[in-house]
PDB file of N, CA and C in Angstrom:
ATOM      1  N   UNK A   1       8.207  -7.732  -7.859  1.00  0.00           N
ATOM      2  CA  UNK A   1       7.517  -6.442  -7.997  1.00  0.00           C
ATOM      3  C   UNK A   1       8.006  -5.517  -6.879  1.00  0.00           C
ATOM      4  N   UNK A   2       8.387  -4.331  -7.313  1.00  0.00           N
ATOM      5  CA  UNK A   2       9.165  -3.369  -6.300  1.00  0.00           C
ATOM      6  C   UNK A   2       7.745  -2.696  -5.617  1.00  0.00           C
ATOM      7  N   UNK A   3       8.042  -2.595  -4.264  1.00  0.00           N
ATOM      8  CA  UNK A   3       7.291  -1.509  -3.622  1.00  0.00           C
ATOM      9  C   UNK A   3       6.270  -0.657  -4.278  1.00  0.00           C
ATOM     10  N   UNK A   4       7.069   0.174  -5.350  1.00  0.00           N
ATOM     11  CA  UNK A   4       6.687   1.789  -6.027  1.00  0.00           C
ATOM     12  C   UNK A   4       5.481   0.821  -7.083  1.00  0.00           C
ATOM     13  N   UNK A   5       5.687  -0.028  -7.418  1.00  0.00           N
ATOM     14  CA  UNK A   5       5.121  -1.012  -8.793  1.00  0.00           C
ATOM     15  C   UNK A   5       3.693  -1.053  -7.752  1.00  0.00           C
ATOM     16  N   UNK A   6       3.686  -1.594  -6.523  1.00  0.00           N
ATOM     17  CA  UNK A   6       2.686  -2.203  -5.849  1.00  0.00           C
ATOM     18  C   UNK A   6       1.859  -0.764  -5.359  1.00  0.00           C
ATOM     19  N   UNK A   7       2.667  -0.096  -5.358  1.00  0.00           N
ATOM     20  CA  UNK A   7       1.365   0.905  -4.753  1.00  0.00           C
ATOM     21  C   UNK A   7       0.808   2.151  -5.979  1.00  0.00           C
ATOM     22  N   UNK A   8       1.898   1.720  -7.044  1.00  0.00           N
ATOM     23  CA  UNK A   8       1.015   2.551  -8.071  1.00  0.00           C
ATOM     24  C   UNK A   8      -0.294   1.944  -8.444  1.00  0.00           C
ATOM     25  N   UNK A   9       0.069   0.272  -8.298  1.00  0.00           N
ATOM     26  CA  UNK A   9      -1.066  -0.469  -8.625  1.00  0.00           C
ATOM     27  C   UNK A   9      -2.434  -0.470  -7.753  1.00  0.00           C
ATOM     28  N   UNK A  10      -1.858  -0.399  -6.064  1.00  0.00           N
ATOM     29  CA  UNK A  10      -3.027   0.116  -5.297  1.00  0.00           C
ATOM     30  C   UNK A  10      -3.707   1.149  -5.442  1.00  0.00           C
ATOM     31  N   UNK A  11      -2.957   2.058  -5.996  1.00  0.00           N
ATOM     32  CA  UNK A  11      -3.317   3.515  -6.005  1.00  0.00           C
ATOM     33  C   UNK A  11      -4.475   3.995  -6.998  1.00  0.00           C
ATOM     34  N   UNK A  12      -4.487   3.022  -8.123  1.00  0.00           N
ATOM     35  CA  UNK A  12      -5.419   3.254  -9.297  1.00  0.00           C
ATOM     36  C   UNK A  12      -6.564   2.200  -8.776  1.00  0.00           C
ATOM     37  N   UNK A  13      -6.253   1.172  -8.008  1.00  0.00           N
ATOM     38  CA  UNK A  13      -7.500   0.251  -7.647  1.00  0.00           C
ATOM     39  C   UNK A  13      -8.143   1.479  -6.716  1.00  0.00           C
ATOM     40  N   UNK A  14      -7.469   2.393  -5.737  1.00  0.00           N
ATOM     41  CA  UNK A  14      -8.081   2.870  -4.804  1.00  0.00           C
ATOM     42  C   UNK A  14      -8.422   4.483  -4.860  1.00  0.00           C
ATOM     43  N   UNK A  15      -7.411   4.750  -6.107  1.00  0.00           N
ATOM     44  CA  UNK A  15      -7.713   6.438  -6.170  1.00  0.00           C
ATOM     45  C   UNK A  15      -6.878   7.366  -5.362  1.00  0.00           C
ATOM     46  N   UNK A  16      -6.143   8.167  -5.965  1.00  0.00           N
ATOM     47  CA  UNK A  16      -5.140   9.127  -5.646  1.00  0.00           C
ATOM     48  C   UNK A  16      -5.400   9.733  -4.508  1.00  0.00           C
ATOM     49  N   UNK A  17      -7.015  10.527  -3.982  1.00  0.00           N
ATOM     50  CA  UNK A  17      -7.636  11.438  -3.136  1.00  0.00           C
ATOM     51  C   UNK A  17      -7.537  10.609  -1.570  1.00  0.00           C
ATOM     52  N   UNK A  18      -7.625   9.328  -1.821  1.00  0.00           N
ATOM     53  CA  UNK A  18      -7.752   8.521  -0.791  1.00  0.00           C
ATOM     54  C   UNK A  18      -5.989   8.502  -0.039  1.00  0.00           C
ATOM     55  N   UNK A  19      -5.401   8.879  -0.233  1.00  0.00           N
ATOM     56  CA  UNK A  19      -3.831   8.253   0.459  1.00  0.00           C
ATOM     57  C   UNK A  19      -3.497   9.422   0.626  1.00  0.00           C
ATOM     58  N   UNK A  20      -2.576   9.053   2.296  1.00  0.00           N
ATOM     59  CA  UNK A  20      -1.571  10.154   2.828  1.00  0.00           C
ATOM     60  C   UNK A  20      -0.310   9.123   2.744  1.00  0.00           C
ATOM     61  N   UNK A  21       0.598   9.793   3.602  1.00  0.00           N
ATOM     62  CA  UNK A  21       2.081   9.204   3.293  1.00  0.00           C
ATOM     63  C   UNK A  21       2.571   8.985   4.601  1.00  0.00           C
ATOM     64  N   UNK A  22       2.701   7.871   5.094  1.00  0.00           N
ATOM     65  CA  UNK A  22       3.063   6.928   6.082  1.00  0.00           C
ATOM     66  C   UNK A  22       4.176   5.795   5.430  1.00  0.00           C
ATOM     67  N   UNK A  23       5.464   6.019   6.378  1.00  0.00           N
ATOM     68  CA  UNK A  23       6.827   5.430   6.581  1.00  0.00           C
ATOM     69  C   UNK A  23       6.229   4.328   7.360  1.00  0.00           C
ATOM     70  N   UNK A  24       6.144   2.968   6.787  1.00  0.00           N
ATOM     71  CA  UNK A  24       6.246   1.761   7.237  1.00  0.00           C
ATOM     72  C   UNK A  24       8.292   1.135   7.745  1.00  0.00           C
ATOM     73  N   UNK A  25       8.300   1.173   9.056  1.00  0.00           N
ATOM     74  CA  UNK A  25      10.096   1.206   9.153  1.00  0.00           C
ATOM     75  C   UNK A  25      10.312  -0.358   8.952  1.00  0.00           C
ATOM     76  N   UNK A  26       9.404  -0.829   9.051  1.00  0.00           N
ATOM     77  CA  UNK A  26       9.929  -2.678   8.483  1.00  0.00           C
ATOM     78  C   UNK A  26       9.732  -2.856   7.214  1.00  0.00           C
ATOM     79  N   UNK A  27       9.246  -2.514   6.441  1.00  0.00           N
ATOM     80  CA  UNK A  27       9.202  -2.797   5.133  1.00  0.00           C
ATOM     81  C   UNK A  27       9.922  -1.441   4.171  1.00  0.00           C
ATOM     82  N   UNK A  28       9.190  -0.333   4.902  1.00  0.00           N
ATOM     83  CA  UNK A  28       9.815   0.771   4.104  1.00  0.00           C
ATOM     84  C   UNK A  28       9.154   1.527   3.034  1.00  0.00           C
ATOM     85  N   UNK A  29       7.452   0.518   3.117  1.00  0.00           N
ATOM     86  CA  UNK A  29       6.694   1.307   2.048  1.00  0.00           C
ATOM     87  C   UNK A  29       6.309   2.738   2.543  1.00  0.00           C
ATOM     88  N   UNK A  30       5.923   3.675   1.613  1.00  0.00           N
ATOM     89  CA  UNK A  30       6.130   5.146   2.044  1.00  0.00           C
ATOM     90  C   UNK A  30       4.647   5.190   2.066  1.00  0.00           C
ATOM     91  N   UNK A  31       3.591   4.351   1.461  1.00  0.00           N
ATOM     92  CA  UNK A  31       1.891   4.895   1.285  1.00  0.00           C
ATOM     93  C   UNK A  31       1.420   4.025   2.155  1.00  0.00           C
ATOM     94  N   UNK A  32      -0.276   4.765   2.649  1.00  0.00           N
ATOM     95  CA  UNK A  32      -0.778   4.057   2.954  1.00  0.00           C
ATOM     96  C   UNK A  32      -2.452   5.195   2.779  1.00  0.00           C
ATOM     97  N   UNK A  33      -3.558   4.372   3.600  1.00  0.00           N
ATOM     98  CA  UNK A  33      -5.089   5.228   3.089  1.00  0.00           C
ATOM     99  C   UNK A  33      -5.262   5.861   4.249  1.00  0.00           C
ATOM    100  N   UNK A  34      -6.071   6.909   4.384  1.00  0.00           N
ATOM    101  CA  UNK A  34      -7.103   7.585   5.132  1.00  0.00           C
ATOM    102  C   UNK A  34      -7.994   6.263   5.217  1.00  0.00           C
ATOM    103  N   UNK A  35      -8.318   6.536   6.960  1.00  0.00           N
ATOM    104  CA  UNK A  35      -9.365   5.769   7.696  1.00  0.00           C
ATOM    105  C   UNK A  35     -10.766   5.032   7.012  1.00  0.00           C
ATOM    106  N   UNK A  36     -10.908   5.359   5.884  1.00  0.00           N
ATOM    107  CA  UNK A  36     -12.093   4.743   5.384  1.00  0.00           C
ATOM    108  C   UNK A  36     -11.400   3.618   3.992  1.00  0.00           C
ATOM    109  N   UNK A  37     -10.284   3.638   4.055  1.00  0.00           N
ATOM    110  CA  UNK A  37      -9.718   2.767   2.676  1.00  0.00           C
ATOM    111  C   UNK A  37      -8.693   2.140   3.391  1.00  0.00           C
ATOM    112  N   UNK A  38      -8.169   2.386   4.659  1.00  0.00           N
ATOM    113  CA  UNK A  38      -7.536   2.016   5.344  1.00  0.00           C
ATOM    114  C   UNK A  38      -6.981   0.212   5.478  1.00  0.00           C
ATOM    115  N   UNK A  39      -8.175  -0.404   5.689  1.00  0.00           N
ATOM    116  CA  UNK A  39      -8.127  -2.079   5.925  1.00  0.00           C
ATOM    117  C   UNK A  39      -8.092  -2.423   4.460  1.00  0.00           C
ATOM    118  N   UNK A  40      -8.653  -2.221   3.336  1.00  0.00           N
ATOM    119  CA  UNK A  40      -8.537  -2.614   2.264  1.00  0.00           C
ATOM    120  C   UNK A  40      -7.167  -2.592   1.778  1.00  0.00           C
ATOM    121  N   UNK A  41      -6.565  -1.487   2.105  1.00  0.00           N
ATOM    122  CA  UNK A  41      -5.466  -1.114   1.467  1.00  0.00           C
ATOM    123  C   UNK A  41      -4.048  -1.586   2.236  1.00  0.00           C
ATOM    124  N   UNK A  42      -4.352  -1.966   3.491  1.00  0.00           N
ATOM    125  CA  UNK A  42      -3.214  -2.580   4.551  1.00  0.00           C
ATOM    126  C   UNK A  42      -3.014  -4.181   3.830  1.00  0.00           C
ATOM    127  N   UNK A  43      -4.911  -4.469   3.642  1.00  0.00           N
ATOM    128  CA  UNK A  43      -5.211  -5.709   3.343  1.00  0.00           C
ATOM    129  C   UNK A  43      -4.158  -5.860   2.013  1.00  0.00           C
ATOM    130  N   UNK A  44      -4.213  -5.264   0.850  1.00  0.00           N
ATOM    131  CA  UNK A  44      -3.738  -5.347  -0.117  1.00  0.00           C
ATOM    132  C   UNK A  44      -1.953  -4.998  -0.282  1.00  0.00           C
ATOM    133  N   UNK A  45      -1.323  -4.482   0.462  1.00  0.00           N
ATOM    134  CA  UNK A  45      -0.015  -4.187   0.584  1.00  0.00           C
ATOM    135  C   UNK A  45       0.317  -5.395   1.254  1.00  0.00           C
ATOM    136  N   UNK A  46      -0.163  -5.652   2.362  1.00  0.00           N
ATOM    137  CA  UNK A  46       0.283  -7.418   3.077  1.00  0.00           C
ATOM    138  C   UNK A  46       0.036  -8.573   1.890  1.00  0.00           C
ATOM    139  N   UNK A  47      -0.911  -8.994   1.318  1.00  0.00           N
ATOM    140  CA  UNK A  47      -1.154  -9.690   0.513  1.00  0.00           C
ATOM    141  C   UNK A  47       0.287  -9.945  -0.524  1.00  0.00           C
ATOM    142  N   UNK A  48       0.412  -8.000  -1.446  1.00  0.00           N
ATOM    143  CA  UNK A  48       1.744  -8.024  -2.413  1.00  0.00           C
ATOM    144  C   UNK A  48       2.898  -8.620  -0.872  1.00  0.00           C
ATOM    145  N   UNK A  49       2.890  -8.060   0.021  1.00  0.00           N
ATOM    146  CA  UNK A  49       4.283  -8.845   0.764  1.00  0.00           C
ATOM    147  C   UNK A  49       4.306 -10.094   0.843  1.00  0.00           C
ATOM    148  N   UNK A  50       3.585 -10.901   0.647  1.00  0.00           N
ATOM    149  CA  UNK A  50       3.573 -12.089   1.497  1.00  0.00           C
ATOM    150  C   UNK A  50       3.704 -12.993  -0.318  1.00  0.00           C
ATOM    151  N   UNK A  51       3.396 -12.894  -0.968  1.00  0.00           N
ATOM    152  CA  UNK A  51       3.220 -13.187  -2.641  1.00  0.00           C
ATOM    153  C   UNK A  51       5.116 -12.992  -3.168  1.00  0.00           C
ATOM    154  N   UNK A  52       5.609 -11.369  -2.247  1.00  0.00           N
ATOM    155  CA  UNK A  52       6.628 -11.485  -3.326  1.00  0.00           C
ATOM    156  C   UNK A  52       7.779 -12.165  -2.114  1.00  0.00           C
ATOM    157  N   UNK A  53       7.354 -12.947  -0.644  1.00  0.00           N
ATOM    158  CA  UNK A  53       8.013 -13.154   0.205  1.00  0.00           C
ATOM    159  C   UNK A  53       8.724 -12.458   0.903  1.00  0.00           C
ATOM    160  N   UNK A  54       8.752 -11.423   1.205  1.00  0.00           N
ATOM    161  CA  UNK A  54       8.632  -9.993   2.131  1.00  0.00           C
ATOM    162  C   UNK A  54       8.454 -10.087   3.672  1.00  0.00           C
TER     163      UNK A  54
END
């Protein structure tokens, strides 16, 4: 599962209004949440890394 696949998928679990755009330079993902969706959503991008061996 590519990157773009994983965070469209976060994105509908978490809702469009919720995310700004943060450059992760080790992985390279481009999304991430505003402070209140924040841990859920770190939680859930580590999870897809570690699943697709990342």
């Amino acid at each position: 599962m590519s990157d773009q696949v994983a965070i469209d998928r976060i994105r509908g679990e978490f809702g469009e209004a919720r995310w700004c755009v943060v450059v992760d330079a080790e992985r390279g993902v481009i999304a991430y949440a505003d402070p209140e969706a924040a841990e859920e959503i770190v939680a859930a991008l580590n999870a897809h890394h570690a699943a697709s061996g990342e």
